[in-house]
N, C-alpha and C. Protein backbone atom coordinates (compact mmCIF):
# COMPACT_ATOMS: atom_id res chain seq x y z
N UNK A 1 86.30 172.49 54.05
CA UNK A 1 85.78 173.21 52.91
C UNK A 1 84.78 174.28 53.33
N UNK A 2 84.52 173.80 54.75
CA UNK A 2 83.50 175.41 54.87
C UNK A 2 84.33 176.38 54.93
N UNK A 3 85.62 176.72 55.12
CA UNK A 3 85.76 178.08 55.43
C UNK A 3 86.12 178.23 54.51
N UNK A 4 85.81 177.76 53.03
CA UNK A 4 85.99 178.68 51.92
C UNK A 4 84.89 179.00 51.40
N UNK A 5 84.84 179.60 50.56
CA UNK A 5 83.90 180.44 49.59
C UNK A 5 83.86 178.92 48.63
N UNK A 6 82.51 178.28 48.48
CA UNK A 6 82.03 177.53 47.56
C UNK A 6 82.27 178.19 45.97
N UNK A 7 82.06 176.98 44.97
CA UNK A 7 81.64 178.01 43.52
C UNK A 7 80.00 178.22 43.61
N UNK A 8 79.31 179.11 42.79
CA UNK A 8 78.15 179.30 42.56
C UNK A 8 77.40 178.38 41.80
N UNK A 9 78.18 177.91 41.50
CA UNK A 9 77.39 176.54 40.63
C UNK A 9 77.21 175.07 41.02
N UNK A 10 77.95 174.82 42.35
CA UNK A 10 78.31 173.80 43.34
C UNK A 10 76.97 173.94 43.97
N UNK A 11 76.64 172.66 44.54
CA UNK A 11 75.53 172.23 45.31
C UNK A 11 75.95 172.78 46.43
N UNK A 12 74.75 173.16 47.18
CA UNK A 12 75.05 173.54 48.82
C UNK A 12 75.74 172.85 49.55
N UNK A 13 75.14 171.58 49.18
CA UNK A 13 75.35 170.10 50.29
C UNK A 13 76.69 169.20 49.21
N UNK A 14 77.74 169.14 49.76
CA UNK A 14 78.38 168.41 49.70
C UNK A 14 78.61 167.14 50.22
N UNK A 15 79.08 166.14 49.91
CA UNK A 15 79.28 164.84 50.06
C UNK A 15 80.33 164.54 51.31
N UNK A 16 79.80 163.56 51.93
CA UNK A 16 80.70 163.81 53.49
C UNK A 16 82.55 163.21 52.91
N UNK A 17 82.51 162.67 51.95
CA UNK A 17 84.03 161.64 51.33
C UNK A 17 84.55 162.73 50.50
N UNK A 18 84.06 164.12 49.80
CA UNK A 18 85.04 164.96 49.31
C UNK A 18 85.77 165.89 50.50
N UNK A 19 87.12 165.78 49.99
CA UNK A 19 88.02 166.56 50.86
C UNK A 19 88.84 167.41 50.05
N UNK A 20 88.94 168.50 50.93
CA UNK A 20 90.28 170.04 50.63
C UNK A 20 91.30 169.02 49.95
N UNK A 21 91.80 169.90 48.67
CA UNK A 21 93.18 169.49 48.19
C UNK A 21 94.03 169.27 49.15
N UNK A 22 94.89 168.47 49.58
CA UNK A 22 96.28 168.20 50.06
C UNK A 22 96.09 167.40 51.40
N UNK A 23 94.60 167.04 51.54
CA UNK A 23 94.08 166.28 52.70
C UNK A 23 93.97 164.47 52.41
N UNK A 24 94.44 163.65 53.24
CA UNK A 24 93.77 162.31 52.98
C UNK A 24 92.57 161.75 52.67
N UNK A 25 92.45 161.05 51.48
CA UNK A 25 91.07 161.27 51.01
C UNK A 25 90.45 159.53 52.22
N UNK A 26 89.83 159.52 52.60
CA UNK A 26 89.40 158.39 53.62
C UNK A 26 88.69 157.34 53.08
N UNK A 27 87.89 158.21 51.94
CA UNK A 27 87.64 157.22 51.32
C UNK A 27 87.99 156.04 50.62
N UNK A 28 88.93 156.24 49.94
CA UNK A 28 89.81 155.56 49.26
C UNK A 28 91.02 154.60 50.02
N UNK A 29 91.09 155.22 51.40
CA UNK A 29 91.50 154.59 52.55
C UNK A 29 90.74 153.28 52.85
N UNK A 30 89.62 153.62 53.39
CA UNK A 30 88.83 152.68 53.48
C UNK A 30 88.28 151.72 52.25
N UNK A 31 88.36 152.07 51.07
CA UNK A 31 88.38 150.84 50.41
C UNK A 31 89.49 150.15 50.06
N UNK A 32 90.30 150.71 50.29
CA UNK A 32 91.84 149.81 50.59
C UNK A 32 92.46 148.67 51.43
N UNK A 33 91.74 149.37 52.51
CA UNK A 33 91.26 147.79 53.30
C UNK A 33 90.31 146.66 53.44
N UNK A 34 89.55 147.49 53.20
CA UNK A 34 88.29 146.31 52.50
C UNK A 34 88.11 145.79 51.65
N UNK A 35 89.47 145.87 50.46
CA UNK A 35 89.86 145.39 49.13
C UNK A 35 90.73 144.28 50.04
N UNK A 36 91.42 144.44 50.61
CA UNK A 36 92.93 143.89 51.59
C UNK A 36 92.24 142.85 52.30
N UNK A 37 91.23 143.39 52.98
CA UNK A 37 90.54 141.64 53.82
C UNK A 37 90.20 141.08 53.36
N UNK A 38 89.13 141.05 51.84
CA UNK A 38 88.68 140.52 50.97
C UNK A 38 89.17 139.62 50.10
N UNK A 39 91.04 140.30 49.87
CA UNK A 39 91.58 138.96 49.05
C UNK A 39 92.04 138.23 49.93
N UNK A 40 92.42 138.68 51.13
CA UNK A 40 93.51 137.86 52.17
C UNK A 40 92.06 136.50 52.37
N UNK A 41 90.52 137.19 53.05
CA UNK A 41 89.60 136.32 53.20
C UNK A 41 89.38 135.60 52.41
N UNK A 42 89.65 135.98 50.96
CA UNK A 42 88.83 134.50 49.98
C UNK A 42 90.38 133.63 49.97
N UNK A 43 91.38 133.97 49.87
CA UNK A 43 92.65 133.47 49.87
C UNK A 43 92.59 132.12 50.81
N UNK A 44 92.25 132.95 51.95
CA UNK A 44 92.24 131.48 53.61
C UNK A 44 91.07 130.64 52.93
N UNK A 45 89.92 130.99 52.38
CA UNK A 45 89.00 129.94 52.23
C UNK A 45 89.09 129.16 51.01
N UNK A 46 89.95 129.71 50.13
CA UNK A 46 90.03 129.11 48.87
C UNK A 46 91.63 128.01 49.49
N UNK A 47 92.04 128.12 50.17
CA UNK A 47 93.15 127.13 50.79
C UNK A 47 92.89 126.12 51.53
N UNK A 48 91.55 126.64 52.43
CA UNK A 48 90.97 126.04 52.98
C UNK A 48 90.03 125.07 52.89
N UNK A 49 89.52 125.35 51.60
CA UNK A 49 88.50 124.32 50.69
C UNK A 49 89.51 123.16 49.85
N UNK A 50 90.78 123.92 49.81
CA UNK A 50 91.53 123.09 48.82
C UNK A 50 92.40 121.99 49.23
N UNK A 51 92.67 122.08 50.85
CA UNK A 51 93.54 121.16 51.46
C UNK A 51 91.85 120.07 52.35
N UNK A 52 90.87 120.04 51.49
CA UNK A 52 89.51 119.85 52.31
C UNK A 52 89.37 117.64 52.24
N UNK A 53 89.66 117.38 50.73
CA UNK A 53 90.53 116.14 50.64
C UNK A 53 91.79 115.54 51.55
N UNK A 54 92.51 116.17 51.71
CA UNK A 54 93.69 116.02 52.56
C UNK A 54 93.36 115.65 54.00
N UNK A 55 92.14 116.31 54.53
CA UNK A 55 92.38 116.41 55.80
C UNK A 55 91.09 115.24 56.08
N UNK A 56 90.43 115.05 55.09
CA UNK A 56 89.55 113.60 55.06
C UNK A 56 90.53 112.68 55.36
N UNK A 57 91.30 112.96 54.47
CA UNK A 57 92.21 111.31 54.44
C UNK A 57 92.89 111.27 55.30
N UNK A 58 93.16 112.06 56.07
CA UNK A 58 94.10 112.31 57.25
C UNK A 58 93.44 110.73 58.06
N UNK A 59 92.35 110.52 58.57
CA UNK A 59 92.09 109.57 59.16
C UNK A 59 92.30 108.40 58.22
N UNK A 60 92.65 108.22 57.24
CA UNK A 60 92.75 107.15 56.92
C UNK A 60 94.40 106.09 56.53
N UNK A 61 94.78 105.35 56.18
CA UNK A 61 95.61 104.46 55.77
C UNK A 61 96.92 105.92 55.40
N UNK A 62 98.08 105.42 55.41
CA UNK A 62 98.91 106.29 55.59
C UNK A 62 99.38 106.54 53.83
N UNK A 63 98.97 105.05 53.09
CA UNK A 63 99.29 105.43 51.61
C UNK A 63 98.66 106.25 50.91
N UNK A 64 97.04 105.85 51.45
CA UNK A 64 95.83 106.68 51.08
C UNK A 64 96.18 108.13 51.17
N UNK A 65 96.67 108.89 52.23
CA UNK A 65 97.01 109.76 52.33
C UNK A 65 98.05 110.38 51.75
N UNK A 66 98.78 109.89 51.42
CA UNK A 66 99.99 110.53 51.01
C UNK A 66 99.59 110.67 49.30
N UNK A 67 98.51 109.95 48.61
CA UNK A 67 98.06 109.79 47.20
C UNK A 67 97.10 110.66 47.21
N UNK A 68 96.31 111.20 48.05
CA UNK A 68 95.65 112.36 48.27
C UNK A 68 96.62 113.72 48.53
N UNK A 69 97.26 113.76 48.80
CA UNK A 69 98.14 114.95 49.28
C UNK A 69 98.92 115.03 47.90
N UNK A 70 99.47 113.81 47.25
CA UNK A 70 100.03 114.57 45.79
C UNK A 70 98.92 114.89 45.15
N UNK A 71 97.72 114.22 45.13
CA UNK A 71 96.70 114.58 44.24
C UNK A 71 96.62 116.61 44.11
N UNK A 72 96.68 116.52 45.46
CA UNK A 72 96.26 118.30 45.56
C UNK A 72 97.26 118.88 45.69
N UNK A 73 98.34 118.62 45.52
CA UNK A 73 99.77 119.66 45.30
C UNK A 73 100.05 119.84 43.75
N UNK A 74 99.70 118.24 42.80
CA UNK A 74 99.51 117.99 41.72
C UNK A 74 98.14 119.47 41.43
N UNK A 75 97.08 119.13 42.16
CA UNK A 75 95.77 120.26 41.71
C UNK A 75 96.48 121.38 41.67
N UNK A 76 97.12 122.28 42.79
CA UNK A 76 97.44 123.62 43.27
C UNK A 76 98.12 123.97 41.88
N UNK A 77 99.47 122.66 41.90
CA UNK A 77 99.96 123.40 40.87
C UNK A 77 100.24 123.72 39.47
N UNK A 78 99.02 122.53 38.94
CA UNK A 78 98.86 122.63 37.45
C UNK A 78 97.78 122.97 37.23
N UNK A 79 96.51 123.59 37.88
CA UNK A 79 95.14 124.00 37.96
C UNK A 79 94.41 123.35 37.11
N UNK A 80 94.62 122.23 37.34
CA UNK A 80 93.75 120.80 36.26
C UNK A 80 93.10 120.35 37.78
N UNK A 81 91.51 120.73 37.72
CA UNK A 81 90.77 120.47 38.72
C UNK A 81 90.35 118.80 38.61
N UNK A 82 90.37 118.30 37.88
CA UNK A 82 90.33 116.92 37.97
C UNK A 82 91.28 116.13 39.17
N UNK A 83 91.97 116.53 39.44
CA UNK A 83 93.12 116.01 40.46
C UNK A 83 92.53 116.28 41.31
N UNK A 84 92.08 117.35 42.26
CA UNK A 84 91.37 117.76 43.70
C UNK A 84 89.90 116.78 43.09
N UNK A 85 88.93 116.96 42.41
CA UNK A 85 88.14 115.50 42.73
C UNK A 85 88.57 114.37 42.39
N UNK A 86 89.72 114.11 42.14
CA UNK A 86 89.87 112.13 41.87
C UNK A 86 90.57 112.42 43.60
N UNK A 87 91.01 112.90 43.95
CA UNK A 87 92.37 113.30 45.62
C UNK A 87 90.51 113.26 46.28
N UNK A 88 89.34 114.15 46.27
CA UNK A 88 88.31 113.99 46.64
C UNK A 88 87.75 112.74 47.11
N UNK A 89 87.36 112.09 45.58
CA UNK A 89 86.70 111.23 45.98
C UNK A 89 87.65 109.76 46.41
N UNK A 90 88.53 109.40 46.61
CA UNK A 90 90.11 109.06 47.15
C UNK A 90 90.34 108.89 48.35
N UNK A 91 89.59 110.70 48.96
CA UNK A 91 89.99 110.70 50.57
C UNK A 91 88.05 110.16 51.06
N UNK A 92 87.21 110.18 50.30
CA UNK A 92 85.83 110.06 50.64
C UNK A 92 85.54 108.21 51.00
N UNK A 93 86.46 107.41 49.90
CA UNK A 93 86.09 106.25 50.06
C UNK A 93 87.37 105.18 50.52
N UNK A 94 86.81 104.28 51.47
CA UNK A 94 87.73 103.32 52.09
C UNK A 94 88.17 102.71 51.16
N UNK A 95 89.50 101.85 50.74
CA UNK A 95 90.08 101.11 50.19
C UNK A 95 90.15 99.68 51.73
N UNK A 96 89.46 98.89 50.47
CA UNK A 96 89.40 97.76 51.54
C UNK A 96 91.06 97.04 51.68
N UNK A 97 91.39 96.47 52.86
CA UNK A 97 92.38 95.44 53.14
C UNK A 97 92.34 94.11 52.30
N UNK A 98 93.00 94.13 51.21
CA UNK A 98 93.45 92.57 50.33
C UNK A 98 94.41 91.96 50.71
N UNK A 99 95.44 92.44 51.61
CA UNK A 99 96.65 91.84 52.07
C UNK A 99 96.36 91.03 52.93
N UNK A 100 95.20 91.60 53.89
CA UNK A 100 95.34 90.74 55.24
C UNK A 100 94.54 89.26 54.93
N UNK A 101 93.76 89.59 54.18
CA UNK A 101 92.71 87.56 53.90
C UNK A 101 93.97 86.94 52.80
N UNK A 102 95.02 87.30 52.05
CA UNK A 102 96.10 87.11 51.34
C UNK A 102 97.20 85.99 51.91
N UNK A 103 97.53 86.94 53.15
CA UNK A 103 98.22 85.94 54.36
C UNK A 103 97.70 84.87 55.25
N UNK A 104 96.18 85.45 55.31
CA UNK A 104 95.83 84.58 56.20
C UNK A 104 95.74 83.23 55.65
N UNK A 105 95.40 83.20 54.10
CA UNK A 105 95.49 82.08 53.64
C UNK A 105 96.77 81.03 53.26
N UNK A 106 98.46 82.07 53.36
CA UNK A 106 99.18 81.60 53.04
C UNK A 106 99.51 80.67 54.35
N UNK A 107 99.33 81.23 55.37
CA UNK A 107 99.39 80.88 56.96
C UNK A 107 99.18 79.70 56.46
N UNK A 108 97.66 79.56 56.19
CA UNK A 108 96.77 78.16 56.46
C UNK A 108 97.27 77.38 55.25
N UNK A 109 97.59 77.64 54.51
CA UNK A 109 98.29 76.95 53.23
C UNK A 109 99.31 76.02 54.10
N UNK A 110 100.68 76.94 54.31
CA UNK A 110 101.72 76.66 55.41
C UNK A 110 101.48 75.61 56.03
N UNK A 111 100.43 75.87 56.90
CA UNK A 111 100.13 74.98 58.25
C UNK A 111 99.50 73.51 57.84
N UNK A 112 98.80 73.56 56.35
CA UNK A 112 98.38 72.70 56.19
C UNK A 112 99.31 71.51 55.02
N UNK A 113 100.74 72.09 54.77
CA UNK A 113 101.09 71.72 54.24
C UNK A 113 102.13 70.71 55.25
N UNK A 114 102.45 71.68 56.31
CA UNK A 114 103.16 71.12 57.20
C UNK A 114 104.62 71.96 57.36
N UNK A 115 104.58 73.40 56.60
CA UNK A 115 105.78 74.13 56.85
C UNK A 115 105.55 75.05 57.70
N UNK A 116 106.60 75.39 59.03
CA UNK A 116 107.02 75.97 59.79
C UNK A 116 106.67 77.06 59.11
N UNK A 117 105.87 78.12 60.31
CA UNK A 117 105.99 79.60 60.04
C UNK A 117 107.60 79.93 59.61
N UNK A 118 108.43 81.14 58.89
CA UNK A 118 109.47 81.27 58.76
C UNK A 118 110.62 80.36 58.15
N UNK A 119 110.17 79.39 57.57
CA UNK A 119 111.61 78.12 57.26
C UNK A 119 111.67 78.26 55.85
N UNK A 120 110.49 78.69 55.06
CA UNK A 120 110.85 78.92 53.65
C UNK A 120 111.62 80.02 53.61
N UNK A 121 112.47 79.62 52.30
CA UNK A 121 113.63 80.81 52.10
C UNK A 121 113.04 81.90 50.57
N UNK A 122 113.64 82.91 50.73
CA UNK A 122 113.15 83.74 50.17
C UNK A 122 113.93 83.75 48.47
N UNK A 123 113.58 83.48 47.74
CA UNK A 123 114.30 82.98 46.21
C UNK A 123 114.90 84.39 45.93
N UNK A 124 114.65 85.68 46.60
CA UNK A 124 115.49 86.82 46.60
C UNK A 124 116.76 86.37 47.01
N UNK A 125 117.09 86.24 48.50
CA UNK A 125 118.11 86.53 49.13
C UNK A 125 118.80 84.69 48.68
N UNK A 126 118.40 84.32 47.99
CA UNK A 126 118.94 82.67 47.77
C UNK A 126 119.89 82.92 46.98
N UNK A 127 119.43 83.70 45.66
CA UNK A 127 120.14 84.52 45.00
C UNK A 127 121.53 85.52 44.92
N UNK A 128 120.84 86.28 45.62
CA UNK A 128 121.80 87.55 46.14
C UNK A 128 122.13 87.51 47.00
N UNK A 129 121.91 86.26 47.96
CA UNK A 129 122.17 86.64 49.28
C UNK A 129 123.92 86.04 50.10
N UNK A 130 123.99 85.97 51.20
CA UNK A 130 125.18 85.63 51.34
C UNK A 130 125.81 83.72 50.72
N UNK A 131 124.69 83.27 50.80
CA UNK A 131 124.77 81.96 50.54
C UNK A 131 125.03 81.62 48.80
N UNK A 132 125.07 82.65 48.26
CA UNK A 132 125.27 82.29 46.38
C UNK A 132 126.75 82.65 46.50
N UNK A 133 127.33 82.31 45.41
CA UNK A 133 129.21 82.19 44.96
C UNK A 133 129.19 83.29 44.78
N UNK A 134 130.39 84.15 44.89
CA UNK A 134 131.10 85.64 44.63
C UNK A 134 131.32 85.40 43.30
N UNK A 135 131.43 86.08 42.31
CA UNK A 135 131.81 85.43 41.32
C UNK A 135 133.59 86.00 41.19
N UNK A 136 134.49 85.77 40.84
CA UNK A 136 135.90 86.60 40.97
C UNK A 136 136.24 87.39 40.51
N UNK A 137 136.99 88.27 41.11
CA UNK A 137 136.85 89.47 40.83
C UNK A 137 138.03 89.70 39.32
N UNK A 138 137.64 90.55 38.37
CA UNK A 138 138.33 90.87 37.32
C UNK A 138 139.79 91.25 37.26
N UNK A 139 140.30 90.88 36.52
CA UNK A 139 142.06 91.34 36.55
C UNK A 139 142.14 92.34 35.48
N UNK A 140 142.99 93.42 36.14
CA UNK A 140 142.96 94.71 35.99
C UNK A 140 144.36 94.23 34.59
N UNK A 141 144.33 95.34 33.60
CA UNK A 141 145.14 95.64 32.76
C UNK A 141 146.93 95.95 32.48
C-alpha cells in the first residue's frame, strides 16, 4: 500500500493486518488456525476427561469394567451426564468379593457333611442332561 497514493482522509499509520485488494489477508489466516487447534484441543481433552472412569476401572474386576465402559458409551451417546458419574463413582469404588466366603462355606458344609468335593449332581443337567428319557419323537401327517 505504500506505493500508492493514500486517501486524504486516511490515517498516516496504517494497521500492519490491512492488505492491497487481491492479496491474502493473514490475518484471518491466522485465526483460522488458532480457531482449528482450539477445537481439535478441547475435543482431545473433552475425550480425554470422558473415557477418565474407564481407565480407573481398567485396574479393576473385568465386570466392573465392562459396566463402566457401557456407563460412558451410554454417557457419550445420550448426553444424560448422570451415567459418566454413576460409570465415575463405579470405577472409584471396590466391589467387595461375596462369592469367594459363599464357597468357602459350601466346601465346609460338604466336608462336614461328609460329601466328596464334586459327587453332587447338578439338578440342571439331571434334567436335561443325558441321563433323563428322550421323550419320542412325533409322527408326521
Amino acid at each position: 500500500m505504500a506505493s500508492e497514493q493514500i486517501h486524504p482522509a486516511a490515517p498516516h499509520h496504517l494497521p500492519a493486518f490491512l492488505v492491497e485488494p487481491g492479496h491474502s489477508d493473514i490475518l484471518m489466516v491466522v485465526t483460522a488456525f488458532i480457531l482449528l487447534a482450539a477445537v481439535i484441543g478441547v475435543g482431545v481433552l473433552f475425550l480425554t476427561l470422558h473415557t477418565l472412569p474407564e481407565r480407573i476401572a481398567h485396574r479393576t474386576h473385568k465386570l466392573q469394567f465392562e459396566i463402566v465402559a457401557v456407563l460412558g458409551l451410554l454417557a457419550l451417546f445420550t448426553h444424560q451426564h448422570i451415567f459418566w458419574v454413576i460409570g465415575l463413582f463405579l470405577a472409584l469404588i471396590e466391589i467387595p468379593d461375596f462369592l469367594s466366603p459363599l464357597r468357602r462355606i459350601a466346601r465346609a458344609s460338604e466336608k462336614l457333611v461328609g460329601i466328596e468335593e464334586g459327587t453332587i449332581e447338578d439338578p440342571h443337567e439331571r434334567t436335561h442332561g443325558a441321563t433323563a428319557e428322550k421323550p419320542a419323537p412325533a409322527k408326521g401327517k
